[in-house]
Structure formats: structure tokens, C-alpha cells
Protein backbone atom coordinates (compact mmCIF):
# COMPACT_ATOMS: atom_id res chain seq x y z
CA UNK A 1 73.77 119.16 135.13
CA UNK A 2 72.43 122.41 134.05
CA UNK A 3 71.60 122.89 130.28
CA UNK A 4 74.71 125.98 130.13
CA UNK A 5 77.05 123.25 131.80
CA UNK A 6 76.14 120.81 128.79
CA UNK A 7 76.25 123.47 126.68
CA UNK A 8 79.73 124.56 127.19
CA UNK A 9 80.96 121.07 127.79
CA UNK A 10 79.89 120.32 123.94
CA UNK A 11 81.34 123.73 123.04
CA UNK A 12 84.49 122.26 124.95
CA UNK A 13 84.86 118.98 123.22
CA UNK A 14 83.85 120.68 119.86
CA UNK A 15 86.90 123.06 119.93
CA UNK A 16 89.03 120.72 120.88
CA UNK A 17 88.32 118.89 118.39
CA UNK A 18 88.83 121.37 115.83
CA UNK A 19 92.42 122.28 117.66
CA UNK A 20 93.17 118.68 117.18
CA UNK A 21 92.34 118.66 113.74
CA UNK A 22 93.82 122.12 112.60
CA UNK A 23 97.10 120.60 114.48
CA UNK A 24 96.78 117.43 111.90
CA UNK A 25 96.36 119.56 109.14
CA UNK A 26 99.66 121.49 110.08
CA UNK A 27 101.16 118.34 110.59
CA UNK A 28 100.54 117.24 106.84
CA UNK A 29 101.47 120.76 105.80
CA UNK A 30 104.32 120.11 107.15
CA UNK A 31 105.29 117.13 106.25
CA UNK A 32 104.62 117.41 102.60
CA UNK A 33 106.63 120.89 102.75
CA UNK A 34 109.94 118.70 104.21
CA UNK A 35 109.18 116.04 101.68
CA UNK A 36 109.29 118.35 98.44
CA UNK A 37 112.36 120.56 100.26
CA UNK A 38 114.50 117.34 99.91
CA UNK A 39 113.34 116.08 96.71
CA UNK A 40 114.37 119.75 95.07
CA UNK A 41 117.48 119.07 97.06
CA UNK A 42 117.96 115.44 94.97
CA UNK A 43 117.60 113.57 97.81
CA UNK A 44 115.45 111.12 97.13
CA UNK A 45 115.52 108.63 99.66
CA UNK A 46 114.77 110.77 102.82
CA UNK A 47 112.26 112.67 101.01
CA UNK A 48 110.24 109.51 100.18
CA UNK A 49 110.50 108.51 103.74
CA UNK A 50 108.59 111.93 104.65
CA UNK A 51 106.81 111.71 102.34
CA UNK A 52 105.37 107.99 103.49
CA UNK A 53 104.75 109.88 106.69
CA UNK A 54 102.43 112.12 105.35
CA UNK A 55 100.39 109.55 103.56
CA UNK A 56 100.06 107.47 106.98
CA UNK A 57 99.65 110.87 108.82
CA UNK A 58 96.67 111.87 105.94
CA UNK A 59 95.00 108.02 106.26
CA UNK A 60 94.44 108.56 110.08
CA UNK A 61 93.39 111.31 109.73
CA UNK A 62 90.92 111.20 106.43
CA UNK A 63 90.48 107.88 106.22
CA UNK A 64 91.03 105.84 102.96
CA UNK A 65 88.88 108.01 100.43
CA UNK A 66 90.19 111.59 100.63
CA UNK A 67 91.54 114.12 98.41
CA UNK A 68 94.08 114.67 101.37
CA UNK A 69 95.00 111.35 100.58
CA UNK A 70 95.25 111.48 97.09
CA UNK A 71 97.37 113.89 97.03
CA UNK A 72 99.77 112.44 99.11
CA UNK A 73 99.58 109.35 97.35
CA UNK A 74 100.49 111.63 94.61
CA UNK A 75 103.41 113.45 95.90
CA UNK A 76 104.86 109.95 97.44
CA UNK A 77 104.41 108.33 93.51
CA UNK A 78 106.60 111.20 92.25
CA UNK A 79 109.34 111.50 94.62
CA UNK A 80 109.50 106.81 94.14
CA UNK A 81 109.79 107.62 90.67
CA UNK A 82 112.38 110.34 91.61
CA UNK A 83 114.30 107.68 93.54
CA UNK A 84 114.72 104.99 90.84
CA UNK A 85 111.72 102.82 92.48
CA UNK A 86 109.89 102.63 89.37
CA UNK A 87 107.68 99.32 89.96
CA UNK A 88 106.06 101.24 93.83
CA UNK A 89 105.60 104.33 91.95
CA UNK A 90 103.92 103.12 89.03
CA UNK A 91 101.48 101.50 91.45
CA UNK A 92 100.65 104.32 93.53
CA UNK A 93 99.67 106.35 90.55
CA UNK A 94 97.31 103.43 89.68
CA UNK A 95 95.61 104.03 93.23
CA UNK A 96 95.67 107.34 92.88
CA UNK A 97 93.62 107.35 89.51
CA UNK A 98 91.18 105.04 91.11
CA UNK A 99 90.92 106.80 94.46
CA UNK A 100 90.27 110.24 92.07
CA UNK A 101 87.47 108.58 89.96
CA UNK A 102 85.81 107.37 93.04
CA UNK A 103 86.48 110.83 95.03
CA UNK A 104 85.75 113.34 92.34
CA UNK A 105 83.83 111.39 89.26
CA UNK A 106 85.49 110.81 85.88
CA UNK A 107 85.16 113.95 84.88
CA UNK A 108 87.23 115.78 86.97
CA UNK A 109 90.87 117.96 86.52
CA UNK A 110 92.25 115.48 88.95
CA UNK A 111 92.04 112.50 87.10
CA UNK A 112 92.75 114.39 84.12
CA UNK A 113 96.36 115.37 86.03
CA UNK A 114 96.17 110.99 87.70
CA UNK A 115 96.30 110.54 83.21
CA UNK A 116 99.17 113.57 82.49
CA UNK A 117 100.99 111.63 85.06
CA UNK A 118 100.81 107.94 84.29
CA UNK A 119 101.88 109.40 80.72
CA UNK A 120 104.92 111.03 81.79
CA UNK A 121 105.81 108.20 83.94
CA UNK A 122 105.69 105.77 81.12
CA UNK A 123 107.54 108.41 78.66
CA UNK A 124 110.29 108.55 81.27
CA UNK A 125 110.51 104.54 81.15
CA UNK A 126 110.56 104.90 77.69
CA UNK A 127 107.69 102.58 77.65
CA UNK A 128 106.13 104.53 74.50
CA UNK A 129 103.37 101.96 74.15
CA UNK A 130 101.73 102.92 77.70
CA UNK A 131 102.65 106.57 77.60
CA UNK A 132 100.45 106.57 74.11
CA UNK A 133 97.70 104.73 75.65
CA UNK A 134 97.59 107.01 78.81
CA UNK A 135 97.88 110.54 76.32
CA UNK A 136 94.99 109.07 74.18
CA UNK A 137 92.54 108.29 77.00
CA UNK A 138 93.66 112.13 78.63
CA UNK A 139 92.72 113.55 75.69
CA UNK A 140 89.08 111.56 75.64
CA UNK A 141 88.61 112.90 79.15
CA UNK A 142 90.04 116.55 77.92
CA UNK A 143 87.43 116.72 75.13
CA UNK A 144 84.59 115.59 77.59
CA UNK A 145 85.24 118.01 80.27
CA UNK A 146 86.67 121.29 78.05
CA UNK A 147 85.87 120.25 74.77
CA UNK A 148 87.67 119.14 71.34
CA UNK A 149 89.68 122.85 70.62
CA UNK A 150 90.45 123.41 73.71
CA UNK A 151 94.09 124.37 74.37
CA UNK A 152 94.24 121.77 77.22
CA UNK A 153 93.20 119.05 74.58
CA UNK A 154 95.04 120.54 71.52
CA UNK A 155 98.46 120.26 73.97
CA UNK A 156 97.77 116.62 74.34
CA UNK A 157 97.20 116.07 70.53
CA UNK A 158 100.58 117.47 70.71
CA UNK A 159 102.02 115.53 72.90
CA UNK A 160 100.35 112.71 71.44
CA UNK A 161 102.10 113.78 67.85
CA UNK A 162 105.31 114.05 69.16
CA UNK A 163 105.15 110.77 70.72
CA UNK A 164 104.91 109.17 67.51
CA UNK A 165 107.09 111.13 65.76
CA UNK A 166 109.95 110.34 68.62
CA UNK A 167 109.17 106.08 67.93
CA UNK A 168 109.39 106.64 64.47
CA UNK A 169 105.26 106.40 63.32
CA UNK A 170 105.78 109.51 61.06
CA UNK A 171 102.52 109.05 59.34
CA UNK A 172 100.12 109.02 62.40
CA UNK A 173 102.43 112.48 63.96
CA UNK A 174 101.70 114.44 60.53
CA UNK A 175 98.23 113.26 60.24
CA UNK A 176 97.86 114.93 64.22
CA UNK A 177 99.82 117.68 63.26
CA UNK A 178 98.02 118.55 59.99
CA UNK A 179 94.83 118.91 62.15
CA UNK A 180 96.31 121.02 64.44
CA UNK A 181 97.91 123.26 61.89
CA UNK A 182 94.49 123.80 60.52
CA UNK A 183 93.37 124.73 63.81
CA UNK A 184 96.45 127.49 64.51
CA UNK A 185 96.04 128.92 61.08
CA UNK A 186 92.39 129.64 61.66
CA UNK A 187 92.95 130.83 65.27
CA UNK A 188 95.92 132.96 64.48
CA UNK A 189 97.06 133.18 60.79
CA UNK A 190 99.71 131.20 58.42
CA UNK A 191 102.92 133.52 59.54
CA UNK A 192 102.06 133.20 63.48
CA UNK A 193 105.54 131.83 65.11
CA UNK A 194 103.43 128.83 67.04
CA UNK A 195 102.35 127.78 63.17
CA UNK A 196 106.13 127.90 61.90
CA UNK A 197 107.40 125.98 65.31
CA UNK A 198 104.46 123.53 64.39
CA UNK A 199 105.24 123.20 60.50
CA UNK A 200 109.14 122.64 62.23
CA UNK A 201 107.75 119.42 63.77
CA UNK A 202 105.96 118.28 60.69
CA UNK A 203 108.65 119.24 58.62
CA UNK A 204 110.88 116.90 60.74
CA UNK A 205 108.49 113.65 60.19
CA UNK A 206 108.57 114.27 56.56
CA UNK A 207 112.18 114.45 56.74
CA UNK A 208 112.35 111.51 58.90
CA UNK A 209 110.09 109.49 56.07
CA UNK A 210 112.50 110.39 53.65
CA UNK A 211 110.71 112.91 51.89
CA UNK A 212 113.56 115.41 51.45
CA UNK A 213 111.45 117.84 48.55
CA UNK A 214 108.32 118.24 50.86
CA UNK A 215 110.67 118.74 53.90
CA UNK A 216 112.53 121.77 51.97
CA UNK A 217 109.92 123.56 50.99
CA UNK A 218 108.44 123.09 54.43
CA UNK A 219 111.54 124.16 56.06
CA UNK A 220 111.92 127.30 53.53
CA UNK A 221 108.61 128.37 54.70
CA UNK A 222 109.44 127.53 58.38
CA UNK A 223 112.47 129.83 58.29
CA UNK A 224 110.60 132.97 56.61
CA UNK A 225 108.14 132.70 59.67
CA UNK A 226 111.15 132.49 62.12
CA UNK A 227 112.64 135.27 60.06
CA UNK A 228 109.66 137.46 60.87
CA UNK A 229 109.03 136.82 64.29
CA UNK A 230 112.62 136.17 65.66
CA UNK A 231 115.51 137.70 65.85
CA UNK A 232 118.87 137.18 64.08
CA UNK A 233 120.66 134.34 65.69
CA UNK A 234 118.11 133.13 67.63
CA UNK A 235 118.61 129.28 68.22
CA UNK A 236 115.19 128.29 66.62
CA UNK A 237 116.34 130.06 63.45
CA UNK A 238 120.04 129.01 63.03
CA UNK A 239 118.67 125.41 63.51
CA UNK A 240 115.89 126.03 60.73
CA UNK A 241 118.54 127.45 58.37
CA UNK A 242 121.09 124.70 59.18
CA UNK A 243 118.80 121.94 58.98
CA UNK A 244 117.98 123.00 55.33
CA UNK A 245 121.16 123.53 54.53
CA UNK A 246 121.68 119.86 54.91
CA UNK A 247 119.18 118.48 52.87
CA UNK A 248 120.09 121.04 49.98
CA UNK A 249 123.81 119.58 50.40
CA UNK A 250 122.55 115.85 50.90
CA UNK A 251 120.04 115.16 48.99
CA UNK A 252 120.43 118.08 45.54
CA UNK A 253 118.75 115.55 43.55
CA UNK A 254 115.35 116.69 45.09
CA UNK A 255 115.65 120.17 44.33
């Protein structure tokens, strides 16, 4: 066999190859397109069942330790959850945040998005406990890879805040949100609307502790930054102005 026979025979096989592989790609493409055109139709069930295609489509193909994999490991997680299978799901997010660290390092946006999801799955089981422990150890990662001020890290913070102001721990949300105020007021200025819509949530702790003076003023001030960058009628404001109007009514005594 002449070296040009050789030569085009591995030329051959080489292209072939790559056809075979370009037509696996498409495959997943496709695959994950049907999956996510069901689930936005609601239905649940078949998508997941495409969806588990894909994955065992992407493993064949990539082998265990692939961000093709990941990601359908991802996409199958969210459609489970979709589907009320909350115990799978839950467990394929696991592997997917330890198939990330091994893939990309612990550093990386994609485990940072394996965290943001765990969170939201636990905050959708209202299992508050987990969803605080998976927001606190995204924001650990978000201050390692962007830094402490970052908006990426301050949203979490937020999240974080709100969190415990939803279960009731007033005193840890105002003590977050009291940092983060600094931070908009230095970034932007005291009559910015982001600092009123923040003061809002604070004021709403201190209201839920009970502490109907501090709320009022807080509120007072909230609506004359709503009054200035909003206009009349504008949901955010009539619930401001209502919301005061009941403590002045409920509670005089504090005036």
C-alpha cells in the first residue's frame, strides 16, 4: 500500500469520524431542544423522558466527565423538579455539583449556577434550612471568584436577607440589609429608587419585629424616594403609602 493510499484512508476514517460525531452533537441538540419545547408546554412527563435521552445520548458519547454531560444532567434535574419528582431531582443536582467541581475546579460560574440551583430547589420545597445553607456557601464561592461588592455577590446577600426575613429571623435580614444599604448609598446616593426598594425590605423586618416607630419613619422616607422616582399610582408607591397608613391607624401610640 502506497503512502497516498494510507494517507487518504486515515483522511477517510478521520472524516468520518468527525461526520459521526457532528451527527451526535445534532442529536443532543436536538434532543435537549424537544425536551425544553415540552417542559414550556407544562408537560412534564414526556419532556423528562427526552430529556433522559439526551443524558444517555451525551454519556456515550462524552463519557462520564463532560460538560455535555453536565448539562444534561442539569436540564433533566430541572424538568424532575418540574414534574413533582422532587427526591431524583434533588439528586441529580448533587451529581451535577460534583461532576462541575471535578470538570471545571471550584472556582468556576458553573458550580456557582450547580449552588443558585440547589438553593432554589430547596426554596421551592420550602426547606429554608438547606436553601440558606446552599445561598451562604454561593456567596463564599461569589466573593472568591468576583469578589465581596460584586453585584453577583451583593444579589445573593440579598437573597440571603430575604430568606430570613420570609422565616421570620428579622434580626439577621436587617443586619444583611444594613450592609448592603451602605453599599447602594455609596455607589449611587440616599434618594436612588434601588435604596428606597431596599429600605422597603428593611422597613418590613422592623415592622415584622414589632417596631412600628422605626418602621414609619422608614416607610415615610421610603415613599418620598418612590415619590421622586415613580410615577403617581405606580404599584410600588400605593403599597408604600398604604402600608403606612396602617401602622399610623394601628398602632397611633407610636407616633
Amino acid at each position: 500500500m502506497t503512502g497516498i493510499i494510507k494517507f487518504n484512508m486515515v483522511l477517510i476514517c478521520t472524516m468520518l469520524c468527525a461526520s459521526f460525531l457532528m451527527a451526535d452533537e445534532q442529536q443532543l441538540r436536538d434532543l435537549n431542544s424537544r425536551a425544553f419545547g415540552l417542559y414550556n408546554e407544562g408537560r412534564y412527563e414526556e419532556a423528562s423522558e427526552i430529556a433522559r435521552e439526551a443524558l444517555r445520548v451525551a454519556r456515550s458519547e462524552y463519557g462520564n466527565e463532560n460538560p455535555e454531560v453536565s448539562a444534561s444532567l442539569r436540564n433533566l434535574a430541572i424538568i424532575l423538579q418540574a414534574a413533582g419528582h422532587a427526591a431524583e431531582s434533588e439528586m441529580l443536582l448533587k451529581e451535577v455539583l460534583d461532576l462541575d467541581k471535578k470538570v471545571f475546579g471550584e472556582k468556576d460560574p458553573a458550580v456557582i449556577e450547580d449552588l443558585n440551583n440547589l438553593l432554589t430547589f430547596y426554596y421551592l420545597q420550602k426547606d429554608y434550612e438547606k436553601a440558606i445553607l446552599y445561598c451562604k456557601k454561593g456567596i463564599e464561592k461569589k466573593k472568591m471568584i468576583y469578589g465581596a461588592g460584586h453585584p453577583e455577590t451583593f444579589g445573593s446577600r440579598y437573597m440571603l436577607a430575604s430568606i430570613y426575613a420570609e422565616t421570620g429571623r428579622f434580626k439577621e435580614a436587617i443586619s444583611i440589609y444594613d450592609d448592603l444599604l451602605r453599599r447602594l448609598i455609596m455607589e449611587f446616593g440616599e434618594d436612588h429608587l434601588n435604596v428606597g426598594r431596599l429600605l422597603k425590605d428593611k422597613a418590613d423586618a422592623v415592622n415584622g419585629m414589632g417596631r412600628y416607630g422605626e418602621a414609619e419613619k422608614m416607610y415615610e422616607r421610603v415613599s418620598c424616594i418612590f415619590t421622586e422616582n415613580l410615577k403617581e399610582g405606580h404599584p410600588e408607591l400605593i403599597l408604600v403609602r398604604k402600608e403606612l397608613n396602617r401602622i399610623r391607624e394601628e398602632h397611633p401610640a407610636v407616633r
